[in-house]
PDB file of N, CA and C in Angstrom:
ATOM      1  N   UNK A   1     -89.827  26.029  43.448  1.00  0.00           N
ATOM      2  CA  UNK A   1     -90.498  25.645  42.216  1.00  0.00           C
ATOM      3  C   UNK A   1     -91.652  24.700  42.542  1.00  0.00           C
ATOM      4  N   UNK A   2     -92.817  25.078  42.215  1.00  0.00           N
ATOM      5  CA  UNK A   2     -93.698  24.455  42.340  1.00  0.00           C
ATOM      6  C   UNK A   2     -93.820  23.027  41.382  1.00  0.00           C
ATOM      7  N   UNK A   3     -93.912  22.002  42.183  1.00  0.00           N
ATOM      8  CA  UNK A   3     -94.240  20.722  41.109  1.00  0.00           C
ATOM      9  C   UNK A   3     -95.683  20.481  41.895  1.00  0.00           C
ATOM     10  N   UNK A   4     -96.125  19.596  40.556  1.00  0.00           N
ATOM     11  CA  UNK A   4     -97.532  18.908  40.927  1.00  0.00           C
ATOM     12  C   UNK A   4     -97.530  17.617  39.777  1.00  0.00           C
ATOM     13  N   UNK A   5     -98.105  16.302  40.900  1.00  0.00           N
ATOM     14  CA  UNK A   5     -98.279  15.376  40.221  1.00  0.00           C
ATOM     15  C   UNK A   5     -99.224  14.390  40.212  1.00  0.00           C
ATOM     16  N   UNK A   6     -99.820  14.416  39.345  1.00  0.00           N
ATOM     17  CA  UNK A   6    -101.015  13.972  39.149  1.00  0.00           C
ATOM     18  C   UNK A   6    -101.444  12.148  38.941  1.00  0.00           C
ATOM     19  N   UNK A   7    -102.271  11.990  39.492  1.00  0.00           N
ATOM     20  CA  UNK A   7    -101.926  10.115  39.043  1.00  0.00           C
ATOM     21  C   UNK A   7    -103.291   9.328  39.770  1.00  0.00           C
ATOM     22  N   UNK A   8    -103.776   7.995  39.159  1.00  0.00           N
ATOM     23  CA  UNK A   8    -105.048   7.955  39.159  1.00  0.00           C
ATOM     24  C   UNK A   8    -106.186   7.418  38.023  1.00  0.00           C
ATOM     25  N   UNK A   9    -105.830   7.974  37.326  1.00  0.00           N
ATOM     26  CA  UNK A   9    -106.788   8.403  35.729  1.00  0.00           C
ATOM     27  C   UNK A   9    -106.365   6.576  35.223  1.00  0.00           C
ATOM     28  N   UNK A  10    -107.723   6.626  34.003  1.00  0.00           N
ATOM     29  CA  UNK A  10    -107.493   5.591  33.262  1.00  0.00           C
ATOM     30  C   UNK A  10    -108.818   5.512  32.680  1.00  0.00           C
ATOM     31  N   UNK A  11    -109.115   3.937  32.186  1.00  0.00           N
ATOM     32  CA  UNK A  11    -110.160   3.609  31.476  1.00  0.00           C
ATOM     33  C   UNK A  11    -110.728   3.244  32.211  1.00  0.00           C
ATOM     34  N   UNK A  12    -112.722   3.400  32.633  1.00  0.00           N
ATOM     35  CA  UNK A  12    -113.300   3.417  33.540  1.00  0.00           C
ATOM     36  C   UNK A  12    -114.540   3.104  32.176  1.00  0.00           C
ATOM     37  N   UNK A  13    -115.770   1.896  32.805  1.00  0.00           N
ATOM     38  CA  UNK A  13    -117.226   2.175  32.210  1.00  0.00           C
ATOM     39  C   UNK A  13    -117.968   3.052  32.862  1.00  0.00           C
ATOM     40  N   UNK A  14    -118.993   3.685  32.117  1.00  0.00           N
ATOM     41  CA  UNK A  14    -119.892   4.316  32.536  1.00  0.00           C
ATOM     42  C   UNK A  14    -120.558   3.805  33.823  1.00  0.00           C
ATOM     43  N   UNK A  15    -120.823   4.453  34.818  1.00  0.00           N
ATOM     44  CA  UNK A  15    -121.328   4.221  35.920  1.00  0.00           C
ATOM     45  C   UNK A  15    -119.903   3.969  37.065  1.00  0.00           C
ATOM     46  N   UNK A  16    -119.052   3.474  36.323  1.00  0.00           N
ATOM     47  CA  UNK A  16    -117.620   3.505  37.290  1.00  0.00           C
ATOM     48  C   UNK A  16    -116.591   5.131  38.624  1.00  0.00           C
ATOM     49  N   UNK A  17    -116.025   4.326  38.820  1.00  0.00           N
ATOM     50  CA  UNK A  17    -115.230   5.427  39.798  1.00  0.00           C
ATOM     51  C   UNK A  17    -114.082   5.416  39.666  1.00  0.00           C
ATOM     52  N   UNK A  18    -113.417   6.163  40.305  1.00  0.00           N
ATOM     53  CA  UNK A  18    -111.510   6.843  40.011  1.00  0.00           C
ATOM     54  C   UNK A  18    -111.529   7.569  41.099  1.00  0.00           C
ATOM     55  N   UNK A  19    -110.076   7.575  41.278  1.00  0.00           N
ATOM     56  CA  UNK A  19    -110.216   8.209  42.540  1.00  0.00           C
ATOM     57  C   UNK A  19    -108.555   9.266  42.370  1.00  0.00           C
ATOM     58  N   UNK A  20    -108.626  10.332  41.551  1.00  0.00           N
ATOM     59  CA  UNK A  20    -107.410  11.054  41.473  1.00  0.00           C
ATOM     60  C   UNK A  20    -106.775  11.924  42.430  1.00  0.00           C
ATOM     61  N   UNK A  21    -105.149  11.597  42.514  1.00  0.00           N
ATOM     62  CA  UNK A  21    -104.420  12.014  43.755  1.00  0.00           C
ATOM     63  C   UNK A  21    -103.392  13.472  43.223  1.00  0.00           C
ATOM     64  N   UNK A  22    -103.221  14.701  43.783  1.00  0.00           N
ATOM     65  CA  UNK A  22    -102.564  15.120  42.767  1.00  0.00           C
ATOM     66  C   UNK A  22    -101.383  15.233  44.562  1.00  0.00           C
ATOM     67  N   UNK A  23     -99.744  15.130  44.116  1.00  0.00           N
ATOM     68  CA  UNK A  23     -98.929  15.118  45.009  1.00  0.00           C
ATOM     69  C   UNK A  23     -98.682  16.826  44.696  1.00  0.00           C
ATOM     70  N   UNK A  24     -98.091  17.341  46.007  1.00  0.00           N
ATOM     71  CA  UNK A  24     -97.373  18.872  45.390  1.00  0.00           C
ATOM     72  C   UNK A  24     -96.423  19.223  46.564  1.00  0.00           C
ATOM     73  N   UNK A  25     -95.361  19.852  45.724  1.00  0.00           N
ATOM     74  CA  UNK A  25     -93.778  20.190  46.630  1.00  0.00           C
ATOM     75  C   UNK A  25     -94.049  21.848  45.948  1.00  0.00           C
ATOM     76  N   UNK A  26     -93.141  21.672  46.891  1.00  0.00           N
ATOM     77  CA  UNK A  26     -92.598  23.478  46.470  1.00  0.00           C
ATOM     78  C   UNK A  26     -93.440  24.477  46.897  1.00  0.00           C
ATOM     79  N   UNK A  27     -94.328  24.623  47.559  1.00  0.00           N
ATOM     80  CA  UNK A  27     -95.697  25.306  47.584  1.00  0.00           C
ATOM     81  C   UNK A  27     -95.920  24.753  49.184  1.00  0.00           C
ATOM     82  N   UNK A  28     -96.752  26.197  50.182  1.00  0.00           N
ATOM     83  CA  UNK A  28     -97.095  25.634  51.424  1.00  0.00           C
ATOM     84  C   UNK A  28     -98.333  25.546  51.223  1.00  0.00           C
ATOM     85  N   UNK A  29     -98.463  24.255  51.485  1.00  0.00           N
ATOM     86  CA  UNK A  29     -99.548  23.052  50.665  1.00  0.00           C
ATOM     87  C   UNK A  29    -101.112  23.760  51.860  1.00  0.00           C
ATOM     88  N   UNK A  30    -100.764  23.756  52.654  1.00  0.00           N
ATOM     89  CA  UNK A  30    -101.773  23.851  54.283  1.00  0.00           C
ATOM     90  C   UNK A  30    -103.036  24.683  53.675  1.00  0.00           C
ATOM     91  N   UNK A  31    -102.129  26.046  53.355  1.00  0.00           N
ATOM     92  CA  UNK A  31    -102.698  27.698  53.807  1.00  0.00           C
ATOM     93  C   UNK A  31    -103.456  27.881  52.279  1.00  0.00           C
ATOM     94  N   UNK A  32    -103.361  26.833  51.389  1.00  0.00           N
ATOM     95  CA  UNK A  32    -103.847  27.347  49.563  1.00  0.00           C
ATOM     96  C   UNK A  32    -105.159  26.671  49.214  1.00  0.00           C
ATOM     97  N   UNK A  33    -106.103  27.306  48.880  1.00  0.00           N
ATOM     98  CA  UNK A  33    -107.400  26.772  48.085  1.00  0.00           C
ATOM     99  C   UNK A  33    -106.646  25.901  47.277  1.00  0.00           C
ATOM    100  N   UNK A  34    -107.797  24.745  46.806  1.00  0.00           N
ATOM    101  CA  UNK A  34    -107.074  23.593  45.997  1.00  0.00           C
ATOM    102  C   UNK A  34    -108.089  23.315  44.904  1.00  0.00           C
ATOM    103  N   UNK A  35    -107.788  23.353  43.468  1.00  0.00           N
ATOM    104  CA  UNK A  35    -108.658  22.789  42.791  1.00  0.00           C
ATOM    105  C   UNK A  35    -108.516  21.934  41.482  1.00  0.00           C
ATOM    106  N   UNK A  36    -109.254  21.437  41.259  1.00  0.00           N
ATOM    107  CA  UNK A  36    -109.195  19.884  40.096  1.00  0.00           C
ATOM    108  C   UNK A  36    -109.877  20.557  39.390  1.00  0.00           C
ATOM    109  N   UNK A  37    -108.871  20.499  38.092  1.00  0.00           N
ATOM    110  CA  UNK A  37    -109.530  21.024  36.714  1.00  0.00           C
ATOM    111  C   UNK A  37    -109.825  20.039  35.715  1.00  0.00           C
ATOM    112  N   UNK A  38    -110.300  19.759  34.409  1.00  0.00           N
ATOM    113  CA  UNK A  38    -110.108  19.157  33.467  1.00  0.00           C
ATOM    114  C   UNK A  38    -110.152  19.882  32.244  1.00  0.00           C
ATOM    115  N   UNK A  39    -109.830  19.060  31.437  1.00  0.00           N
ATOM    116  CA  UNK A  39    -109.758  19.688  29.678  1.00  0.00           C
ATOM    117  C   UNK A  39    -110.000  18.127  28.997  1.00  0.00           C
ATOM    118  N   UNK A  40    -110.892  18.544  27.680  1.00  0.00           N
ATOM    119  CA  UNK A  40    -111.856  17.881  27.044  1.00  0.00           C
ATOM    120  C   UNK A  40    -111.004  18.107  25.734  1.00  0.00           C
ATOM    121  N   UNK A  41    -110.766  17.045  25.033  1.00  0.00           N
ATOM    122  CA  UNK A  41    -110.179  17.305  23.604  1.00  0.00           C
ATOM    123  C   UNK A  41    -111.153  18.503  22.861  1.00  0.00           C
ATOM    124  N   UNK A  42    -110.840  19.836  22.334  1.00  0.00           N
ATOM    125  CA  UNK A  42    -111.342  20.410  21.720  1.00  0.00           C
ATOM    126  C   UNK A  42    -111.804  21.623  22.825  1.00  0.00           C
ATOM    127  N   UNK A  43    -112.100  21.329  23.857  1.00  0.00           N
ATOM    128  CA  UNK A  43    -112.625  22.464  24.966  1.00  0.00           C
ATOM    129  C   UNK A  43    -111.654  23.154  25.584  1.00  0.00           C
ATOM    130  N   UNK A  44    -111.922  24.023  26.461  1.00  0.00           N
ATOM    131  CA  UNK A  44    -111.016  24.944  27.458  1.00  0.00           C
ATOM    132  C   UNK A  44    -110.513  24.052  28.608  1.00  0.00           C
ATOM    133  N   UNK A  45    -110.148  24.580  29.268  1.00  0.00           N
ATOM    134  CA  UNK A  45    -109.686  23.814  30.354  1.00  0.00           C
ATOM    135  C   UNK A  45    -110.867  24.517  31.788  1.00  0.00           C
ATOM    136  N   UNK A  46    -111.950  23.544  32.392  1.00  0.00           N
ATOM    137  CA  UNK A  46    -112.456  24.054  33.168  1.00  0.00           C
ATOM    138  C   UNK A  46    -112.197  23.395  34.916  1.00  0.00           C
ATOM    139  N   UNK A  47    -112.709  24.250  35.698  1.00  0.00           N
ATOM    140  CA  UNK A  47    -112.490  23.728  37.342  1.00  0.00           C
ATOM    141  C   UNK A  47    -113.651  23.605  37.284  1.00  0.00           C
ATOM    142  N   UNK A  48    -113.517  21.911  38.127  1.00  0.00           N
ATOM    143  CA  UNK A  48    -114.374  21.333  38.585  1.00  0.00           C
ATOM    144  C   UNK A  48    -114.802  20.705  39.934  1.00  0.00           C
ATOM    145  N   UNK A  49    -113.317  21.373  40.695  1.00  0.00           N
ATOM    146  CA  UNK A  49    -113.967  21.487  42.435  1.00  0.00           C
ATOM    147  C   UNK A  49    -112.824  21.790  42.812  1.00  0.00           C
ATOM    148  N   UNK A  50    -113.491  22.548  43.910  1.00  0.00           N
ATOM    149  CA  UNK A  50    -111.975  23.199  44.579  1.00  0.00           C
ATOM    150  C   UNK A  50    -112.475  23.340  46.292  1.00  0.00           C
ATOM    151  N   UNK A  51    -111.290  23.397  46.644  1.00  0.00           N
ATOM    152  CA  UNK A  51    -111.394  22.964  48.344  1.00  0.00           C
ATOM    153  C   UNK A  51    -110.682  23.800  49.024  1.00  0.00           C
ATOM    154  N   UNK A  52    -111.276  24.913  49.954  1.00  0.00           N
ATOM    155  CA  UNK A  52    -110.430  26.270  50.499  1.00  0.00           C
ATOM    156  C   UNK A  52    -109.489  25.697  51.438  1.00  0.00           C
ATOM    157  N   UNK A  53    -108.784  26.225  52.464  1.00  0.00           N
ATOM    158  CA  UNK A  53    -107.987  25.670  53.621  1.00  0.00           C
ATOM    159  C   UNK A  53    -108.659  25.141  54.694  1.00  0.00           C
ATOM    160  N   UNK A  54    -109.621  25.806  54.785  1.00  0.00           N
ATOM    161  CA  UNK A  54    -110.767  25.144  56.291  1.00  0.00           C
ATOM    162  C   UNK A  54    -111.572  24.297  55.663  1.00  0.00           C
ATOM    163  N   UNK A  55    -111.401  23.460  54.618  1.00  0.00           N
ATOM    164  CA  UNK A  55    -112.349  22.700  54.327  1.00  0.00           C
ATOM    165  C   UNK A  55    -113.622  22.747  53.136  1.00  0.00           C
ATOM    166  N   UNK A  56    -113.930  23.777  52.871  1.00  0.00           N
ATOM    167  CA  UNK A  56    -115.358  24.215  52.318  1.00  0.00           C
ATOM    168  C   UNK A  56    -114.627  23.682  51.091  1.00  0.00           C
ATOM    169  N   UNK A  57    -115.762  23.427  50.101  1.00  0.00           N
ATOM    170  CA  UNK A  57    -115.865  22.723  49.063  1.00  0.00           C
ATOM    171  C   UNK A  57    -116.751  23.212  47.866  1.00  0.00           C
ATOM    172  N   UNK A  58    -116.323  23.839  46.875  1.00  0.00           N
ATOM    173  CA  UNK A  58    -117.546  24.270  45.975  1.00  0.00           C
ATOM    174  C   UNK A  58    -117.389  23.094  44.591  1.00  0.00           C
ATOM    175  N   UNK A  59    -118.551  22.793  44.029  1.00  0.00           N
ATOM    176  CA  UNK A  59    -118.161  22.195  42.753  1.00  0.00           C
ATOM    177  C   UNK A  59    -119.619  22.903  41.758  1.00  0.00           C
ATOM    178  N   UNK A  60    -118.989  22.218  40.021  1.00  0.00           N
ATOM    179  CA  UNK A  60    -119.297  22.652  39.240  1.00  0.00           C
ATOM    180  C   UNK A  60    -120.670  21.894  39.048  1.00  0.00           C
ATOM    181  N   UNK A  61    -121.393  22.505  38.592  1.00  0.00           N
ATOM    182  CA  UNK A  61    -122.741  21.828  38.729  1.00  0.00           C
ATOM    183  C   UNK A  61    -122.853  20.766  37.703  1.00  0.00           C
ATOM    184  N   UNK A  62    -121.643  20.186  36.587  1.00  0.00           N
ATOM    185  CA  UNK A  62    -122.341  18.919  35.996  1.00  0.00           C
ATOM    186  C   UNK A  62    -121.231  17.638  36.849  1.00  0.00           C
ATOM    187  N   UNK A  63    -121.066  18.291  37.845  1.00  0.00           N
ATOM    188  CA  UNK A  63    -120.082  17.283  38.882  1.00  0.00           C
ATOM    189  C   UNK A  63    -120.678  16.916  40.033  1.00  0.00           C
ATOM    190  N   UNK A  64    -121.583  18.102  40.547  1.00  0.00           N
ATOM    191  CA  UNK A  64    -121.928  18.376  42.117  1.00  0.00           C
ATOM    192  C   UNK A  64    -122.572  16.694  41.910  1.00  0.00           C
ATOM    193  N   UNK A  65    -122.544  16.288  43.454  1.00  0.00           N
ATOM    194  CA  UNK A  65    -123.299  15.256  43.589  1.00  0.00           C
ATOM    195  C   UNK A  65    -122.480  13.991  43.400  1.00  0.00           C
ATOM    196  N   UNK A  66    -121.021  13.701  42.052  1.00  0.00           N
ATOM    197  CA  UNK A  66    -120.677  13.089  41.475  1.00  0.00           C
ATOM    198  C   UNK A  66    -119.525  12.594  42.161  1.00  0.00           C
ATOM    199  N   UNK A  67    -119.013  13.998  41.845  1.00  0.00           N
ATOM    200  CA  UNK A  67    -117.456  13.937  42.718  1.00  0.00           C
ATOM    201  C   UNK A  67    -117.080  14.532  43.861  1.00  0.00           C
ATOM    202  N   UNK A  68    -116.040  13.944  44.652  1.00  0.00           N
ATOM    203  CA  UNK A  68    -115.533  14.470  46.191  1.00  0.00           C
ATOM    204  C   UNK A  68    -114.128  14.976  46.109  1.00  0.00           C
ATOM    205  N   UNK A  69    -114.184  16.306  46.183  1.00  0.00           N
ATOM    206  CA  UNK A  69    -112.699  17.145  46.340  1.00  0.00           C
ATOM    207  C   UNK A  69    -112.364  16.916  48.055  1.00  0.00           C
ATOM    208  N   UNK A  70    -111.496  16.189  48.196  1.00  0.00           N
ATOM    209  CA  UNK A  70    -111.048  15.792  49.876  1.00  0.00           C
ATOM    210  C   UNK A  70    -109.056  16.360  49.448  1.00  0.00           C
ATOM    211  N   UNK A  71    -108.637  16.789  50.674  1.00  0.00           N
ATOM    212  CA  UNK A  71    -107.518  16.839  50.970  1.00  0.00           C
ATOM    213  C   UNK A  71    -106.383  16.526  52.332  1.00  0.00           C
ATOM    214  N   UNK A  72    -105.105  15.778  52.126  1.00  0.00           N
ATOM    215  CA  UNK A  72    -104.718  15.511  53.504  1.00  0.00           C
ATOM    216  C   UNK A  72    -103.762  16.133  53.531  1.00  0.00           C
ATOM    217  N   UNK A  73    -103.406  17.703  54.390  1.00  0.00           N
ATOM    218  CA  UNK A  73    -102.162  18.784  54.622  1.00  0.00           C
ATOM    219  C   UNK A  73    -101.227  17.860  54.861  1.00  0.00           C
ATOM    220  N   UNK A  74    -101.154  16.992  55.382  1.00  0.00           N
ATOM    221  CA  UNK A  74    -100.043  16.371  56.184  1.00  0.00           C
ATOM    222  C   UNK A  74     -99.212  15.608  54.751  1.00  0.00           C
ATOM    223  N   UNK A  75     -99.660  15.547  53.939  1.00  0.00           N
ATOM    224  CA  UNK A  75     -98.784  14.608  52.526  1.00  0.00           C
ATOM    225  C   UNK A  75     -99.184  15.063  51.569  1.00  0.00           C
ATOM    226  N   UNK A  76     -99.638  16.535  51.682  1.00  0.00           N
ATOM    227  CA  UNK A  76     -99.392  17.583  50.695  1.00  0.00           C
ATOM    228  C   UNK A  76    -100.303  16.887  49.387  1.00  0.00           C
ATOM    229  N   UNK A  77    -101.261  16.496  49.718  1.00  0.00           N
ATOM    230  CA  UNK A  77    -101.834  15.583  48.319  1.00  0.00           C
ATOM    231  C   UNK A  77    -103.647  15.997  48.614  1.00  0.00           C
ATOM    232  N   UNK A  78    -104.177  16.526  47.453  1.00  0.00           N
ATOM    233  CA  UNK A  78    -105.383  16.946  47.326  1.00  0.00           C
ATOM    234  C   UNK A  78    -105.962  15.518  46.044  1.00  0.00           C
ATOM    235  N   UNK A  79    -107.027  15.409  46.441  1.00  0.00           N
ATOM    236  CA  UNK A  79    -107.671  14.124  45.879  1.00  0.00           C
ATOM    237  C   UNK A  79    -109.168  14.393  45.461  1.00  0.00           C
ATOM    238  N   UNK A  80    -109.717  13.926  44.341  1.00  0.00           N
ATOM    239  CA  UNK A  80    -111.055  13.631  43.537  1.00  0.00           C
ATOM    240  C   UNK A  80    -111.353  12.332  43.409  1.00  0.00           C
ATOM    241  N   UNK A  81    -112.215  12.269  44.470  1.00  0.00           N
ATOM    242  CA  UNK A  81    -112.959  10.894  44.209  1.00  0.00           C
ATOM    243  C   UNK A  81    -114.140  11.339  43.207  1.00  0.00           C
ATOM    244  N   UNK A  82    -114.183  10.264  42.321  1.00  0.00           N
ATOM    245  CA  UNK A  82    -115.013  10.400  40.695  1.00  0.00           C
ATOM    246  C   UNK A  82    -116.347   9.174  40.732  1.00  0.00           C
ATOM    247  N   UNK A  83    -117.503   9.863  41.220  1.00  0.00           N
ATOM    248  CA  UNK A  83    -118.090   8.315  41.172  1.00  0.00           C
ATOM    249  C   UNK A  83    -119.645   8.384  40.046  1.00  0.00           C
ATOM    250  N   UNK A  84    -119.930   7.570  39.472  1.00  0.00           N
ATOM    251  CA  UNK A  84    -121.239   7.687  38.637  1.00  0.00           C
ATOM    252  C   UNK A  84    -120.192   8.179  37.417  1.00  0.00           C
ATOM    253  N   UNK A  85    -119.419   7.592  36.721  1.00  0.00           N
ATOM    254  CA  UNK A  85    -118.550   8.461  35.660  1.00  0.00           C
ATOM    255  C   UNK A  85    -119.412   8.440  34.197  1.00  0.00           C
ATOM    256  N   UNK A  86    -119.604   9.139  33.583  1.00  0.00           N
ATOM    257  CA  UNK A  86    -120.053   9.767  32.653  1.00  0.00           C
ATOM    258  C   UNK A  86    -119.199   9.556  31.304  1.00  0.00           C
ATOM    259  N   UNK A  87    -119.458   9.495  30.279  1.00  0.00           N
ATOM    260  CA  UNK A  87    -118.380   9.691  28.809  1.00  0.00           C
ATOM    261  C   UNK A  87    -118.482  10.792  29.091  1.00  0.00           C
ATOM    262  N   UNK A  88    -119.117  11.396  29.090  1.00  0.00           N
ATOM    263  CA  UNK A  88    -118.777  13.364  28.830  1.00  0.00           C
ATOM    264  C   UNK A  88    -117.416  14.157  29.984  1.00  0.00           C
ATOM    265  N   UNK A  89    -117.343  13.085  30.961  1.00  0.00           N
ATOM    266  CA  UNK A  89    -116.170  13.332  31.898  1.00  0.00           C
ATOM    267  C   UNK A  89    -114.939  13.084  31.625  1.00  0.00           C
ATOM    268  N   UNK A  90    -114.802  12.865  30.183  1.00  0.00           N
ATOM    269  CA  UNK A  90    -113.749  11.888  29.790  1.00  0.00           C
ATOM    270  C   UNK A  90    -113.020  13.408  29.693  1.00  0.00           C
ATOM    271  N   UNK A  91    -112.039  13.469  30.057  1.00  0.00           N
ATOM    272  CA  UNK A  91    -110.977  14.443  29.863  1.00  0.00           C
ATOM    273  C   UNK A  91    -109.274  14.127  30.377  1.00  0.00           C
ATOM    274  N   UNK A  92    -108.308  15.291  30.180  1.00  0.00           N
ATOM    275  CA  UNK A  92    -106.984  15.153  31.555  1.00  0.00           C
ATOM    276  C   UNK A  92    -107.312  16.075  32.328  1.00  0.00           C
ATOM    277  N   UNK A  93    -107.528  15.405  33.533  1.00  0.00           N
ATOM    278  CA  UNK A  93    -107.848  15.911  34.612  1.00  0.00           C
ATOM    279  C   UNK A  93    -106.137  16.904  35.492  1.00  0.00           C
ATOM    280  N   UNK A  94    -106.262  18.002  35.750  1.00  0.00           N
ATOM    281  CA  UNK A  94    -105.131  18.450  35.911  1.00  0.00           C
ATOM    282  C   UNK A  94    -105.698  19.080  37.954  1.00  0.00           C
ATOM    283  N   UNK A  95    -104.062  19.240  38.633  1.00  0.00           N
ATOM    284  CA  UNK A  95    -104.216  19.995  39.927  1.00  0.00           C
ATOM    285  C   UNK A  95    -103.908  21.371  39.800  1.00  0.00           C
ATOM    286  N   UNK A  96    -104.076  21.992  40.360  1.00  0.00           N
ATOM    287  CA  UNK A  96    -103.763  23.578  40.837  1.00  0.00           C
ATOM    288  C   UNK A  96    -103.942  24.168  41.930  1.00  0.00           C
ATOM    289  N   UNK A  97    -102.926  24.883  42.802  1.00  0.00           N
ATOM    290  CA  UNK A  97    -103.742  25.982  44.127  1.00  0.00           C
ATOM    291  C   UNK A  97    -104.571  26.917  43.035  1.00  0.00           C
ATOM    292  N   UNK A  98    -105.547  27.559  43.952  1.00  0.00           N
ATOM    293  CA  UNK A  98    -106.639  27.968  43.233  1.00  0.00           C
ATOM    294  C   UNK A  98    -106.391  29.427  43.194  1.00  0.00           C
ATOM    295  N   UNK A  99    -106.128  30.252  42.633  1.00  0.00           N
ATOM    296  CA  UNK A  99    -106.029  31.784  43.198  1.00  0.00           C
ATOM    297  C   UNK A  99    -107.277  32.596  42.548  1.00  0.00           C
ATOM    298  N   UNK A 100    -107.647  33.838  42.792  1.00  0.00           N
ATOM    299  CA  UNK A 100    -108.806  34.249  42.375  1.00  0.00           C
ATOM    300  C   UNK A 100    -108.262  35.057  40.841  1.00  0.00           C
ATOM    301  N   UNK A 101    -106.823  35.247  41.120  1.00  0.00           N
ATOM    302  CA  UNK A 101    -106.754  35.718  39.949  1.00  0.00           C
ATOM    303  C   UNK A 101    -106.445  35.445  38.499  1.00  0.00           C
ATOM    304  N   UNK A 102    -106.283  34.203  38.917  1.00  0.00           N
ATOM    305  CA  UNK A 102    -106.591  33.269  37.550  1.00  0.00           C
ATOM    306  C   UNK A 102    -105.338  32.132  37.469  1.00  0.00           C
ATOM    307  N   UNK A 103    -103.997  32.949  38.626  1.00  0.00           N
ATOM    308  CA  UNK A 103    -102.717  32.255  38.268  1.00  0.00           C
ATOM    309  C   UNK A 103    -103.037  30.940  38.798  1.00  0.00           C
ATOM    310  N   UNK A 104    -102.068  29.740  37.760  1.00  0.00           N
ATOM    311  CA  UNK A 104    -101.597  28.483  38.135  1.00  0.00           C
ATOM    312  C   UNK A 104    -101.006  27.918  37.784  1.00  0.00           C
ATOM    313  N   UNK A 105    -100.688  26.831  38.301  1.00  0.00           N
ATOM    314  CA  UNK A 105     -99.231  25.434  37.870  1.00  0.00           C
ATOM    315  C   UNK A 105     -99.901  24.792  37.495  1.00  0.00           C
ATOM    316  N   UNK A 106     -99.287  23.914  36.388  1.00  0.00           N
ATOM    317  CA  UNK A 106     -99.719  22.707  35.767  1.00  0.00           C
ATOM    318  C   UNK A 106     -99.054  21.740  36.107  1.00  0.00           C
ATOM    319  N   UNK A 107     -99.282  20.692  36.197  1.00  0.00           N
ATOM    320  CA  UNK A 107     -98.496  19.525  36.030  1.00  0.00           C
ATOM    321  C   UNK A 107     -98.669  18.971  34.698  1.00  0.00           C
ATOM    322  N   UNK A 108     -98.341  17.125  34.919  1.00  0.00           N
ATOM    323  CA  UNK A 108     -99.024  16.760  33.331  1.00  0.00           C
ATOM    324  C   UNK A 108     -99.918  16.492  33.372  1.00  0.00           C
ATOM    325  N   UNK A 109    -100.813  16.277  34.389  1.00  0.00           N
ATOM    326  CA  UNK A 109    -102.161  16.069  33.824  1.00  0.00           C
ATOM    327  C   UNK A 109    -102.390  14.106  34.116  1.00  0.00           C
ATOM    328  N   UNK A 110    -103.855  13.769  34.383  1.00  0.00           N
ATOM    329  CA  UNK A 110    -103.852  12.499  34.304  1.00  0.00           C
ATOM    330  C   UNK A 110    -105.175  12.137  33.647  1.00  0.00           C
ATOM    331  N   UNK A 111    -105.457  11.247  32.395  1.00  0.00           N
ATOM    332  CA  UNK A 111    -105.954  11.029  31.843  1.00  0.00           C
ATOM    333  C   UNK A 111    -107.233  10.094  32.336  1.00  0.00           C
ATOM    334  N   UNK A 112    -108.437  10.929  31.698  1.00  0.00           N
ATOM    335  CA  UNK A 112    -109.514   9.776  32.397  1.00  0.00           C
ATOM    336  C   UNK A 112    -110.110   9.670  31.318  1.00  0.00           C
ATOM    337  N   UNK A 113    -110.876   8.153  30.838  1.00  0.00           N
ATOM    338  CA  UNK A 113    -111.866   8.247  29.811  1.00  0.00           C
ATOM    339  C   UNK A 113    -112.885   7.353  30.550  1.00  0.00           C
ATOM    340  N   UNK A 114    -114.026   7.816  29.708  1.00  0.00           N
ATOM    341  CA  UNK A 114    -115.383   7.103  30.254  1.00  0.00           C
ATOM    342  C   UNK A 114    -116.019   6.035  29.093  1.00  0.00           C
ATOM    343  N   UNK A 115    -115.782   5.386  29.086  1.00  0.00           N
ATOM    344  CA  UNK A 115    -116.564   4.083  27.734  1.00  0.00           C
ATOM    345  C   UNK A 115    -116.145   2.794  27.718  1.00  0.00           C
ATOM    346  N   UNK A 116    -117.754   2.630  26.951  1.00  0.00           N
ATOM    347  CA  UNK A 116    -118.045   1.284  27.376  1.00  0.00           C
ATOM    348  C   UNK A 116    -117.809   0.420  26.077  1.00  0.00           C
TER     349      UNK A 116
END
């Protein structure tokens, strides 16, 4: 059974940083694309960077530049460093392995807001 747990998030001013950790069991953490999603009260739930097994890194273009999708295999924990934070970033930021076909786990989610 896949768990994922998310933790990190909080109240941040504009121009601030966060740095979200998501933990995960159940799942061989090594060999899986990894990606950080969020959801916006009222919006979908979108990915906003994801990190293959060798490293490569794609992000969403109102992130690129912003945030750092880093991961350490060894403690199974994929991480978003959040810097220059935005109100419009304000969302729950959630983890997932990334698959192309759309499947994923949720956890609960960790809450970020941006305001001043």
């Amino acid at each position: 059974q896949v768990q994922l747990v998310e933790s990190g998030g909080g109240l941040v001013q504009p121009g601030g940083s966060l740095r979200l950790s998501c933990a995960a069991s159940g799942i061989i953490f090594s060999i899986n694309t990894w990606g950080w999603y969020r959801q916006a009260p009222g919006k979908e739930r979108e990915l906003v960077a994801r990190i293959r097994a060798d490293g490569f890194t794609t992000y969403a273009d109102s992130v690129k530049g912003r945030f750092t999708i880093s991961r350490d295999n060894a403690k199974n924990t994929v991480y978003l460093q959040m810097n220059s934070l935005k109100p419009e970033d304000t969302a729950v930021y959630y983890c997932s392995p990334y698959y192309a076909s759309g499947r994923a786990y949720w956890g609960q989610g960790t809450q970020v807001t941006v305001s001043s």
